[in-house]
Protein backbone atom coordinates (compact mmCIF):
# COMPACT_ATOMS: atom_id res chain seq x y z
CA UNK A 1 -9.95 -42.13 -86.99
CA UNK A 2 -12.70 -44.40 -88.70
CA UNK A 3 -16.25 -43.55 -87.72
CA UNK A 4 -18.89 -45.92 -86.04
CA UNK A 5 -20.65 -47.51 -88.07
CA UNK A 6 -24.62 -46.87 -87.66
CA UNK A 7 -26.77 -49.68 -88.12
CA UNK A 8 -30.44 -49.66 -87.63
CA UNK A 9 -32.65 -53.08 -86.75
CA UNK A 10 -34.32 -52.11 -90.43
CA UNK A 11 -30.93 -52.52 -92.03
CA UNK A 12 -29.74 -55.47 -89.66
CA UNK A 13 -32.86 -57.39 -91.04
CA UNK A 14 -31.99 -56.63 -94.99
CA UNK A 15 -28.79 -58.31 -93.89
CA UNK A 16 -30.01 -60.98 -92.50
CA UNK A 17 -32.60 -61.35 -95.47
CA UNK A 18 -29.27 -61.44 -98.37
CA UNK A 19 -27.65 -64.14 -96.17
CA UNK A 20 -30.94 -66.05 -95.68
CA UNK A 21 -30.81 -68.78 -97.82
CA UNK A 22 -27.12 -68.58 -99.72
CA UNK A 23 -25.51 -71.47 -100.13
CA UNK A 24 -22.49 -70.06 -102.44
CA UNK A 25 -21.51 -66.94 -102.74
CA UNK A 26 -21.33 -62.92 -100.92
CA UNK A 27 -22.70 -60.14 -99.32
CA UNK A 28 -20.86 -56.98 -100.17
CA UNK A 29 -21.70 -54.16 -97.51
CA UNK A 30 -20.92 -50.94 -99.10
CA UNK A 31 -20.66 -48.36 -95.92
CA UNK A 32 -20.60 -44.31 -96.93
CA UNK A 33 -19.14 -41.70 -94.25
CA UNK A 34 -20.14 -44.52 -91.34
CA UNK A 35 -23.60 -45.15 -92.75
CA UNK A 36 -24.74 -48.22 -94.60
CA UNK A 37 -25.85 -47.70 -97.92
CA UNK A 38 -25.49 -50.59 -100.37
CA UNK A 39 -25.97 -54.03 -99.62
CA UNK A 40 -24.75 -56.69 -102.65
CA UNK A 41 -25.76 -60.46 -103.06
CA UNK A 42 -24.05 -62.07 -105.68
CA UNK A 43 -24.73 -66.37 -105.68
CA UNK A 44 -23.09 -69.33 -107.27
CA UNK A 45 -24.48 -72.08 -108.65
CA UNK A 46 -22.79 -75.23 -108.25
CA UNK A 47 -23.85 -78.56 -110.83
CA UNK A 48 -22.53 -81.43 -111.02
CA UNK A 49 -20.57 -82.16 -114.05
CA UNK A 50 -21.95 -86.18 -114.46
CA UNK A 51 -25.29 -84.89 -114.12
CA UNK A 52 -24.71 -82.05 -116.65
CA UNK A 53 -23.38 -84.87 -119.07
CA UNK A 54 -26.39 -86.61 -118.60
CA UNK A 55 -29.00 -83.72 -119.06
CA UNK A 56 -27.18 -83.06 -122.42
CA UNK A 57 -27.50 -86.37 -123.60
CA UNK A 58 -31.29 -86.34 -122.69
CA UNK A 59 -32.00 -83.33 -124.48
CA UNK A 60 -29.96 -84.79 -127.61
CA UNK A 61 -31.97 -87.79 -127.45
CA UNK A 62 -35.03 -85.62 -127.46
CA UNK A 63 -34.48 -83.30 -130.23
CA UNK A 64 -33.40 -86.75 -132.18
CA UNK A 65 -36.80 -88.56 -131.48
CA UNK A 66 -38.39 -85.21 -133.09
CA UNK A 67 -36.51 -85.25 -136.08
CA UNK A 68 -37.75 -88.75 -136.63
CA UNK A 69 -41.56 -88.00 -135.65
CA UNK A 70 -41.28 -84.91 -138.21
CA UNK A 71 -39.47 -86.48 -140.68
């Protein structure tokens, strides 16, 4: 049989604290002999692919006007 699982207000607040805020992505909980001893954020970033197209071309346009100023 599985033991109970102890958990503390101090490690009920780090929990809270990972989730706080996440948008996309995980908390992994690693638990040892019933006892909490790991927690794991891991986040995603999600872009938009038009506006990735467009930052691109900005920066291309950039590094364009600076060959022509140092040219």
């Amino acid at each position: 049989m599985a033991k109970p699982i102890v958990l503390d207000q101090e490690w009920l607040e780090r929990i809270a604290t990972q989730v706080d805020g996440l948008e996309y992505g995980s908390v992994l909980i690693t638990v040892h002999d019933g006892r909490v001893v790991q927690i794991d954020r891991t986040e995603r970033k999600r872009y938009d692919a038009a506006a990735n197209k467009q930052q691109i071309q900005n920066q291309n346009a950039g590094e364009k006007l600076k060959a022509v100023n140092n040219g």
